[in-house]
Protein backbone atom coordinates (compact mmCIF):
# COMPACT_ATOMS: atom_id res chain seq x y z
CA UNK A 1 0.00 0.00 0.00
CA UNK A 2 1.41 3.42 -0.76
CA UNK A 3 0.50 6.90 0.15
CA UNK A 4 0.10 8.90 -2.53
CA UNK A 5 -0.91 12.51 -2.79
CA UNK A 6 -2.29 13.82 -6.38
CA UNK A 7 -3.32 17.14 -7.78
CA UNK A 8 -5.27 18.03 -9.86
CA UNK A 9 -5.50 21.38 -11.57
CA UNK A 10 -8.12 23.65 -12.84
CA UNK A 11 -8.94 22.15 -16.69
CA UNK A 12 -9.55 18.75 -14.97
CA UNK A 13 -11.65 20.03 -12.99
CA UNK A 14 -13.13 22.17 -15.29
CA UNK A 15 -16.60 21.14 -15.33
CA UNK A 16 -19.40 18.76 -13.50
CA UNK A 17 -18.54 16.21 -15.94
CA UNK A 18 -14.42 16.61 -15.10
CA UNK A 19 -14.85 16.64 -11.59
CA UNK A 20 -17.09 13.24 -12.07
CA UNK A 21 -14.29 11.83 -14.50
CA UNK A 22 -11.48 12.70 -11.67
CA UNK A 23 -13.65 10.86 -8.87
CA UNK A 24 -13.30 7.97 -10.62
CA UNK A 25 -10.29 8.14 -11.36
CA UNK A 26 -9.33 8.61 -7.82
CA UNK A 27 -11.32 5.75 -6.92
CA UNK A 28 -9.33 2.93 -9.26
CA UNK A 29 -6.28 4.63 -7.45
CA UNK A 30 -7.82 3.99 -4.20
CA UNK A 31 -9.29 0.38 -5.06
CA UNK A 32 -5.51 -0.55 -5.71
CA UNK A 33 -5.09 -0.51 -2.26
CA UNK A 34 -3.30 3.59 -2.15
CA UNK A 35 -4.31 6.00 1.03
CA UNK A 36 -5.33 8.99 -1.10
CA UNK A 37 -4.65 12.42 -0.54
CA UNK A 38 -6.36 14.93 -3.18
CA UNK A 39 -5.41 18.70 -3.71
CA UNK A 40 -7.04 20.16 -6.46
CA UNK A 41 -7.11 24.04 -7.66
CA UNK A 42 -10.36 26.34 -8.10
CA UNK A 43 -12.20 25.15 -11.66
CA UNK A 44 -11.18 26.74 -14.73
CA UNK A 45 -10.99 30.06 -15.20
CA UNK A 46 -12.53 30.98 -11.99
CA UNK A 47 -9.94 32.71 -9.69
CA UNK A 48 -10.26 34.61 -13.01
CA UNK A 49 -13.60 35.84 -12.61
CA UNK A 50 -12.78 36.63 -8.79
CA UNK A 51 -10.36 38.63 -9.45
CA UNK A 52 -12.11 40.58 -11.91
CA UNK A 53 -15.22 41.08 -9.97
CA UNK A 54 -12.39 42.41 -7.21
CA UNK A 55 -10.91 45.29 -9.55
CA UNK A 56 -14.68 46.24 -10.73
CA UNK A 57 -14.36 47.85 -6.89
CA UNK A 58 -10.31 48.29 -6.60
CA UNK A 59 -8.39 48.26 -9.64
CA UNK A 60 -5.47 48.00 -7.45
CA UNK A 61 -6.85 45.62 -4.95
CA UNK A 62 -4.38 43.29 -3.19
CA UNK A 63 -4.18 41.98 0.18
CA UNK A 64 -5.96 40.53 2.88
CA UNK A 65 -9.68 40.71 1.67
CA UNK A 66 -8.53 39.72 -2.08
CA UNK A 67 -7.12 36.64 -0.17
CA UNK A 68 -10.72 35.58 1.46
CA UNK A 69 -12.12 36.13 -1.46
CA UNK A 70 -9.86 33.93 -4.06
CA UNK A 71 -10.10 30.77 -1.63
CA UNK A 72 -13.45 30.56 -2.04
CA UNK A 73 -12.87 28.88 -5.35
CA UNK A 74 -10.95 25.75 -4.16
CA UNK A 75 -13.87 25.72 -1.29
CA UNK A 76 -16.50 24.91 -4.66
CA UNK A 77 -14.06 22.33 -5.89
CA UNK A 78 -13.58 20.79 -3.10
CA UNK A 79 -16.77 20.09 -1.83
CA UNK A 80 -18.19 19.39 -5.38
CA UNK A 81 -15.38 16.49 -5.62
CA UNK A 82 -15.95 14.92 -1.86
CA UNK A 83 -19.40 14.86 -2.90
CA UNK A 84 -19.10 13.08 -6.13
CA UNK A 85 -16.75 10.46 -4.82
CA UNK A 86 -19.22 9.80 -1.38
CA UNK A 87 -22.31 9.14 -5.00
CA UNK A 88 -19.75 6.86 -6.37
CA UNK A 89 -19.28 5.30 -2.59
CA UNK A 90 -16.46 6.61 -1.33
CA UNK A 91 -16.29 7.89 2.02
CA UNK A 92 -14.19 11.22 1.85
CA UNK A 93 -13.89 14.40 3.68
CA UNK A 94 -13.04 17.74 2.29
CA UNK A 95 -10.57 20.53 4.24
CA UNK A 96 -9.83 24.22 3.29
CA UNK A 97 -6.14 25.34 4.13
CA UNK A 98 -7.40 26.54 7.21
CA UNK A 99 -9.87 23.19 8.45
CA UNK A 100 -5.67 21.18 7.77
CA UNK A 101 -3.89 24.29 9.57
CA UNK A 102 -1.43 24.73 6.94
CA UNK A 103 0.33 27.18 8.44
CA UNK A 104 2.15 30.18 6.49
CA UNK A 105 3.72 33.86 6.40
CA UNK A 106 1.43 36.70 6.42
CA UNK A 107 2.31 37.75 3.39
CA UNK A 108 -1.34 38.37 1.34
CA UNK A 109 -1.23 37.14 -1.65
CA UNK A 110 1.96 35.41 -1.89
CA UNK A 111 2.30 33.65 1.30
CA UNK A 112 4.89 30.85 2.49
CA UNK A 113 4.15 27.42 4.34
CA UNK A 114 5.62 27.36 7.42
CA UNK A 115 4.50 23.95 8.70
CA UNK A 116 1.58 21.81 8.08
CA UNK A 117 -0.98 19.85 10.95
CA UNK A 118 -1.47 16.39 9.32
CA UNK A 119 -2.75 14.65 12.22
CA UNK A 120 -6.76 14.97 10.67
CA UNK A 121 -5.70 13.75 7.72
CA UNK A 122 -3.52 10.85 9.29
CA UNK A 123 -6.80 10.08 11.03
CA UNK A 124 -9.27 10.08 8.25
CA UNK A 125 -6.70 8.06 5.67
CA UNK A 126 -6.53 5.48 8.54
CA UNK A 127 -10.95 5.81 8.74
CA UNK A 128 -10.80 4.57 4.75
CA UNK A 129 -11.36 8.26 3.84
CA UNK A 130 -9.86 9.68 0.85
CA UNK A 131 -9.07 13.27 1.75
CA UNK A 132 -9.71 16.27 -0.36
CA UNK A 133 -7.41 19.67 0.34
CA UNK A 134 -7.92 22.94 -1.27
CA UNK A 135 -5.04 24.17 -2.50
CA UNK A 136 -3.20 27.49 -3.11
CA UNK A 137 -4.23 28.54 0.52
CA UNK A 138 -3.26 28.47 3.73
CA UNK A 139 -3.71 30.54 7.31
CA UNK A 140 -1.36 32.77 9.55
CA UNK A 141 -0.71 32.54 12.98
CA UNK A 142 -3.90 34.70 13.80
CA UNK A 143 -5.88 33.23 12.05
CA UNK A 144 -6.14 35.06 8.55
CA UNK A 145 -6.61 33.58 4.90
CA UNK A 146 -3.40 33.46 2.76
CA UNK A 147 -3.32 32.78 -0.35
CA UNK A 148 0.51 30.70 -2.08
CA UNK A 149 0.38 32.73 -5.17
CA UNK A 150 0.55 31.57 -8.72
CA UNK A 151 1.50 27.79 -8.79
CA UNK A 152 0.40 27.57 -5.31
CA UNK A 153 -1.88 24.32 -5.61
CA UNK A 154 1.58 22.40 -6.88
CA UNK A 155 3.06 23.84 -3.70
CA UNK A 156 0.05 22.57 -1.64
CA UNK A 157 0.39 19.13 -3.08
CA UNK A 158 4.23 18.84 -2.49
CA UNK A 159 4.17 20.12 1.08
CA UNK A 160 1.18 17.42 2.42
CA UNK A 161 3.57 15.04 0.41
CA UNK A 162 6.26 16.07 2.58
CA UNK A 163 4.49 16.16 5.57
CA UNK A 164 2.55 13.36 5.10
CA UNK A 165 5.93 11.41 4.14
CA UNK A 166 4.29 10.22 0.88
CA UNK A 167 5.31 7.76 -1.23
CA UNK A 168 4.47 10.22 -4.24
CA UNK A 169 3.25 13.32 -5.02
CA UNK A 170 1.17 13.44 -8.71
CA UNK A 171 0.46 16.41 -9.95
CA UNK A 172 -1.99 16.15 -12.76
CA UNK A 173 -2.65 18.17 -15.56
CA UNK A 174 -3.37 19.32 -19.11
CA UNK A 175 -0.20 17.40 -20.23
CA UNK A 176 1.28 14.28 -20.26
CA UNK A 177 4.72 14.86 -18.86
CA UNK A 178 7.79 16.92 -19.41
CA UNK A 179 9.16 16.98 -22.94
CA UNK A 180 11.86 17.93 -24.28
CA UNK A 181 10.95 21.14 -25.51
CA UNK A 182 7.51 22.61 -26.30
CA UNK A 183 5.27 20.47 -28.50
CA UNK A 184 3.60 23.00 -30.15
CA UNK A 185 7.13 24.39 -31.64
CA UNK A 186 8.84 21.24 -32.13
CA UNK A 187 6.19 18.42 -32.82
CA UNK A 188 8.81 15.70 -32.53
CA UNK A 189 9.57 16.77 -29.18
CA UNK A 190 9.76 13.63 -26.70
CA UNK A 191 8.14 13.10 -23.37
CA UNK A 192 10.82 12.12 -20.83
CA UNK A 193 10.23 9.37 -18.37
CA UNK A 194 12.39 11.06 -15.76
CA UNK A 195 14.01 14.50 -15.16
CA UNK A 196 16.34 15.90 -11.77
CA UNK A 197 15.10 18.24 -9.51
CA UNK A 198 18.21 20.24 -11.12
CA UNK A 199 16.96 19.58 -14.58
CA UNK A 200 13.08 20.53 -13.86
CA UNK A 201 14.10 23.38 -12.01
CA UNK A 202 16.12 25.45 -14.74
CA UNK A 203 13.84 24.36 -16.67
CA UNK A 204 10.78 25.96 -14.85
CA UNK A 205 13.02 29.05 -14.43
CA UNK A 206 13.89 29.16 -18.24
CA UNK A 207 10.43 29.46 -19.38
CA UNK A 208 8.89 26.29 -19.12
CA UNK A 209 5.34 26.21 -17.80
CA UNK A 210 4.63 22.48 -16.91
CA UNK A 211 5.37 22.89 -13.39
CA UNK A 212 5.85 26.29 -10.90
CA UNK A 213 9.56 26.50 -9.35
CA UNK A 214 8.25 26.83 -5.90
CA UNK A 215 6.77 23.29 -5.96
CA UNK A 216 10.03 21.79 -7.32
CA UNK A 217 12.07 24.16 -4.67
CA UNK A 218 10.17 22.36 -1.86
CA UNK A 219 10.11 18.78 -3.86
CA UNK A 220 13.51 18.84 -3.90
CA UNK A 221 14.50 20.28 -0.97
CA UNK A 222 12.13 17.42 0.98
CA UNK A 223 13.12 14.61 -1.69
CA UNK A 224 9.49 14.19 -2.27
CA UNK A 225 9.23 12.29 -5.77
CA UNK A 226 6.63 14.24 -8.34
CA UNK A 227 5.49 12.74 -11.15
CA UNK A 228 3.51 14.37 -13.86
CA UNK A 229 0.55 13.33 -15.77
CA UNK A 230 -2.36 13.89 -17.86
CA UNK A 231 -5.35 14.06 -16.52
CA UNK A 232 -7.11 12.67 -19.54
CA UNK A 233 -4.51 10.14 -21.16
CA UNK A 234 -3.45 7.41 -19.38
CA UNK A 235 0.05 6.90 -19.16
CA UNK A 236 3.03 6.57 -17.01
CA UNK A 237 4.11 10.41 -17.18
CA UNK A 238 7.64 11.84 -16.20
CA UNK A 239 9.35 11.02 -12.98
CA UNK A 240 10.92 13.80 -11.30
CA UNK A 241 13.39 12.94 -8.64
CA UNK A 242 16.99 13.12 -7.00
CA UNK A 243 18.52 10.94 -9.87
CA UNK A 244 17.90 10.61 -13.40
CA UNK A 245 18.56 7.03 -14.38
CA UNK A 246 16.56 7.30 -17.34
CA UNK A 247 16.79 3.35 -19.07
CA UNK A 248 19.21 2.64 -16.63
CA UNK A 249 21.79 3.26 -19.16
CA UNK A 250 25.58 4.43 -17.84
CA UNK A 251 26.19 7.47 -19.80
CA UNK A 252 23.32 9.70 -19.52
CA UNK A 253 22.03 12.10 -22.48
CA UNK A 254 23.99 15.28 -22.52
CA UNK A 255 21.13 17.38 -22.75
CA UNK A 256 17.83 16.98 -21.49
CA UNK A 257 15.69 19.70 -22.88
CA UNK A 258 15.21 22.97 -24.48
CA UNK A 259 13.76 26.09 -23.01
CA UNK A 260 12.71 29.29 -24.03
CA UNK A 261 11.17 32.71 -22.41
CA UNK A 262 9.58 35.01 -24.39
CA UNK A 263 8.89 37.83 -21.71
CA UNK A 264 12.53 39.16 -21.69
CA UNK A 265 13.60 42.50 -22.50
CA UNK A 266 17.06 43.90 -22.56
CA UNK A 267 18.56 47.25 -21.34
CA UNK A 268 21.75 48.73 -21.82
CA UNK A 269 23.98 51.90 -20.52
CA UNK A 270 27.22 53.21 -22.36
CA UNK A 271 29.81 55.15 -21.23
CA UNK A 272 29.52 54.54 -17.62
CA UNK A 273 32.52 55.47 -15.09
CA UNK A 274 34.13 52.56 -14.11
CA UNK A 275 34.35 52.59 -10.78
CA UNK A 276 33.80 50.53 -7.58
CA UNK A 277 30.33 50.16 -6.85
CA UNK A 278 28.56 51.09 -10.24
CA UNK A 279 26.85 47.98 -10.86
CA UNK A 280 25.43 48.98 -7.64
CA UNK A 281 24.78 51.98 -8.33
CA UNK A 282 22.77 50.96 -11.48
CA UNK A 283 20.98 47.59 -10.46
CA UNK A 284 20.33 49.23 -6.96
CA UNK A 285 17.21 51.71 -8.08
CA UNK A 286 16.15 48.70 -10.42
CA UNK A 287 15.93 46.67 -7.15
CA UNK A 288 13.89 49.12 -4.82
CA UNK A 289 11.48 48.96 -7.85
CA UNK A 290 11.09 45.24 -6.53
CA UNK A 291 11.70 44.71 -10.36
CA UNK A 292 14.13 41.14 -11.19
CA UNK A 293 17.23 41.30 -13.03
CA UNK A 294 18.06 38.21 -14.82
CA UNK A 295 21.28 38.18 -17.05
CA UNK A 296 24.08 40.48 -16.86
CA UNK A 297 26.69 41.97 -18.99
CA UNK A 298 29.41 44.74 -18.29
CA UNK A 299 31.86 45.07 -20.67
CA UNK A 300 35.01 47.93 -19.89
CA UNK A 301 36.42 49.68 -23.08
CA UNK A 302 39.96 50.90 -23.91
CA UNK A 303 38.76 54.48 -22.44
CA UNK A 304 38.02 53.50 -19.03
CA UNK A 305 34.06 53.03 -19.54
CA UNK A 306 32.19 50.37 -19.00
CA UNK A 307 28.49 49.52 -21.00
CA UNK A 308 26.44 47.65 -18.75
CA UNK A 309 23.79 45.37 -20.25
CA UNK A 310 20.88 43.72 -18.37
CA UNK A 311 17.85 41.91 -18.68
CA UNK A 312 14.16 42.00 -16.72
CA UNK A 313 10.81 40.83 -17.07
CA UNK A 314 9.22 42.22 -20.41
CA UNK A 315 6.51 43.46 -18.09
CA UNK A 316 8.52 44.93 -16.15
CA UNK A 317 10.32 46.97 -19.41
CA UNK A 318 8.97 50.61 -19.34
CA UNK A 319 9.26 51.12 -15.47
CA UNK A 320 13.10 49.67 -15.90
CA UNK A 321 14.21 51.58 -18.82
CA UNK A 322 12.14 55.06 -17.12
CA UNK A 323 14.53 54.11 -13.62
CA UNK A 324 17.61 53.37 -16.23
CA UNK A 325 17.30 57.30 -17.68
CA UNK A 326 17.82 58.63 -14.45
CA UNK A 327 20.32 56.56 -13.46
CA UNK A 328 22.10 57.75 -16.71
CA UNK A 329 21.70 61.69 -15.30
CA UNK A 330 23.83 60.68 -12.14
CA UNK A 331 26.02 58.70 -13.59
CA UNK A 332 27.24 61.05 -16.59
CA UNK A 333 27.08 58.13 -18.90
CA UNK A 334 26.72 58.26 -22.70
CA UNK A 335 23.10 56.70 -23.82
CA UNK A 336 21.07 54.26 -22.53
CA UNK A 337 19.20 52.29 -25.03
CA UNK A 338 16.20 48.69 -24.58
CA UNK A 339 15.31 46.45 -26.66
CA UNK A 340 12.12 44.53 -25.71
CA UNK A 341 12.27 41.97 -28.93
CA UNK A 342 14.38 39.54 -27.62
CA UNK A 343 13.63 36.11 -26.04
CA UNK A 344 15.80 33.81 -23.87
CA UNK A 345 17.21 29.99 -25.29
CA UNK A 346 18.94 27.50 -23.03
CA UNK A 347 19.73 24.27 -23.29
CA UNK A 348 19.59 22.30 -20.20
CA UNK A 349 21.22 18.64 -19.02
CA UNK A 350 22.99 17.53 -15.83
CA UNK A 351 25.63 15.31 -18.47
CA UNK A 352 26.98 18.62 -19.16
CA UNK A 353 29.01 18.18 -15.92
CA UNK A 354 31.03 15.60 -17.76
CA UNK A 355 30.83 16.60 -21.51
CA UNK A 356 33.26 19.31 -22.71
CA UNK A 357 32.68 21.37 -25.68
CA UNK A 358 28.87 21.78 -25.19
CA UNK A 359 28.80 25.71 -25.39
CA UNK A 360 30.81 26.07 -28.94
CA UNK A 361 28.63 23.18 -30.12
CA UNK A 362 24.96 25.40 -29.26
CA UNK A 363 26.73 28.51 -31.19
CA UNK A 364 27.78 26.56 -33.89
CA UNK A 365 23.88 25.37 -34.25
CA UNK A 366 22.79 28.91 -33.80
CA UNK A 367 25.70 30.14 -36.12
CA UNK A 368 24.54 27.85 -39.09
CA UNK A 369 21.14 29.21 -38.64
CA UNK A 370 22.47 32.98 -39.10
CA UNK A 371 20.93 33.47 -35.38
CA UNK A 372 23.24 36.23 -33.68
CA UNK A 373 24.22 36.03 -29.92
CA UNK A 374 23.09 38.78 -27.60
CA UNK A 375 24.53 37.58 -24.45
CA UNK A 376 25.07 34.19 -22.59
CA UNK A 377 25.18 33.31 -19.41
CA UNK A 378 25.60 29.53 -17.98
CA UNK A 379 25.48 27.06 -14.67
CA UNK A 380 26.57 23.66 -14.54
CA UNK A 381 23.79 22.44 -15.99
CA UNK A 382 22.70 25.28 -18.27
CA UNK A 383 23.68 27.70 -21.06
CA UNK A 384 21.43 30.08 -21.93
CA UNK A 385 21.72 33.20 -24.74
CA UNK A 386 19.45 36.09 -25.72
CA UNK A 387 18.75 36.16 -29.48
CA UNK A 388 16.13 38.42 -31.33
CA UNK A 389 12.22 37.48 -31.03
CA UNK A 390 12.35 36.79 -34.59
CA UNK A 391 14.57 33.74 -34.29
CA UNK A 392 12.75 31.68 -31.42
CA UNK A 393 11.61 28.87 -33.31
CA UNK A 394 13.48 28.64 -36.06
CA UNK A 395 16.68 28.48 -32.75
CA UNK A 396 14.87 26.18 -30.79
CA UNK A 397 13.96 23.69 -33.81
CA UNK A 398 17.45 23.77 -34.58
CA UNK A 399 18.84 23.15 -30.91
CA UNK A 400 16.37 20.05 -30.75
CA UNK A 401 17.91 18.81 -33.83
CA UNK A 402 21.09 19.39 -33.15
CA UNK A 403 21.78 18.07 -30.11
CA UNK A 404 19.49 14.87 -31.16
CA UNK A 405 16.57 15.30 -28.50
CA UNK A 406 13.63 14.01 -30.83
CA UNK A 407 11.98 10.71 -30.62
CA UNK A 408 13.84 7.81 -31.49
């Protein structure tokens, strides 16, 4: 018998008919002997419709009340699913964040787990209840509604799985697993059977959008094993875990995956003093904007200047480049000049480790293709470079070729 704790997100529990479909699929789970443990998000498009009817009142709304009111969709889900597994006879028992005590930050809208009480649910699993938790929420220590923030139901699911001591946490969803790049670019992309924390997690950060980094953070921090599936194909999914022993094979692939981010934007400033503490002095106002900086280039010419290159959020673009003008004032440097056509690729594979000659071989793909280089930055598991928006998928097609990531 094994413990296992499985989410499921808002498209599979999208409708009547979804939630009906996921309580029995729950059930064969259960009548193969599992203790069941079920997080599941608010249906489709609803936290949505919250939110909306919240900035009809406060376009700027935020905070404690926005919290109490965004919960209330996993509260629907929940109950709707308890009661369609007790008409299929199931005995189960729903819980909001709070009913668990999944304790967290006060932090509205964005909250951390601090610890989670999973002595009910210990109870109830050992009563021949399967247990249904609403995810994405949580409660402080006086009592208040928080709310995870986006990806906050996978972060739900991992922590019970941690706390409970699972023997897996599932998270299911609108895909079948991890592949090696994006399906809809590269239609000969390949689902992977397994994947590292490592791996997953650059590859969250990178761009892709199977799973939220918080949820692999705590996965891998708490060596909880996820798997991901599809809520409507059966199949075995992708394994993520400590160790990637993919066909049991010696010599693992080089490179696992390709990524790509499409909401970057670059800024630069010429003709900056170089001096101690300028990087400071530009990145610092960026900072206090609570804006993220993501890769950086300074190069220092022959007359004692430095240009100073960075990248943000494409959101975050106009605000950045309106801080970066003033910054130029103080400084006394030349221009400053953005470019918000740009997008991220990286490649991404824990064999790099032990493969040389990796990087020249990705600029070499790129170079055939006539894609230019913006910047690069790498990790010891990464290498990722800026190119122009323009090139995305031709760049990523030819990456997945080159490095021989389709299916066999």
């Amino acid at each position: 018998m094994a413990l296992l704790v499985q989410k499921y997100g808002g498209t599979s529990v999208g409708s009547i008919e979804r939630i009906k479909a996921v309580a029995e699929k729950i059930i064969a789970y259960k009548n193969q002997g599992n203790d069941m443990v079920i997080v599941v998000s608010a249906m489709s498009g609803e936290t949505n419709r919250l939110t909306d009817m919240a900035k009809q009142i406060d376009p700027a709304v935020r905070g404690r009340e926005l919290d109490v009111l965004l919960t209330t969709g996993e509260q629907v889900t929940i109950a709707l699913l308890s009661m369609a597994l007790h008409k299929l006879g199931q005995p189960a028992v729903s819980y909001t964040g709070a009913q668990v005590k999944i304790l967290t930050d006060n932090a509205y809208n964005k909250a951390r787990i601090l610890s989670i009480d999973s002595g009910n649910i210990q109870q109830d699993l050992a009563g021949g209840n399967v247990v249904v938790v609403a995810g994405f929420q949580g409660v402080d220590e006086k009592g208040n509604i928080t709310t995870l923030g986006r990806g906050g139901s996978d972060t739900t699911g991992v922590a019970l799985a941690a706390a409970l001591k699972a023997d897996e946490c599932q998270i299911f969803t609108d895909v079948d697993g991890v592949y090696t790049t994006d399906p809809r670019v590269v239609p000969e992309a390949r689902r992977l059977k397994k994947i590292t924390f490592e791996e997953m997690l650059e590859m969250a950060s990178l761009g892709s959008k199977v799973l939220q980094i918080r949820s692999v953070e705590f996965a891998g921090k708490y060596g909880v094993p996820l798997r991901v599936l599809s809520s409507f194909v059966e199949g075995e999914g992708t394994l993520i875990t400590s160790e990637n022993n993919e066909d049991d094979t010696v010599e693992q692939a080089v490179i696992s995956g390709i990524a790509f981010n499409r909401d970057e934007a670059q800024l630069t400033i010429n003709g900056v003093p170089d001096t101690p503490g300028v990087a400071y002095q530009i990145l610092g106002p960026i900072s206090d904007a609570n804006i993220e900086v993501d890769m950086i280039l300074q190069n220092v010419g022959a007359d004692g200047t430095t240009d100073f290159t960075f990248t943000v959020n494409r959101n975050d673009y106009d605000m950045a480049f309106s801080i970066l003008r003033k910054t130029l004032e103080k400084l006394g440097a030349r221009v400053a000049s953005g470019n918000n056509k740009i997008v991220k690729l990286s490649i991404v594979g824990v064999g790099m480790r032990s493969h040389a000659g990796i990087a020249s071989k990705m600029f070499q793909i790129l170079a055939k293709e006539g894609i230019n280089i913006l910047m690069i930055s790498t990790s010891e598991i990464k290498i990722s470079v800026v190119v122009e928006e323009k090139y995305l998928e031709l760049g990523v097609r030819a990456l997945h070729e080159g490095f021989d990531l389709a299916e066999k």
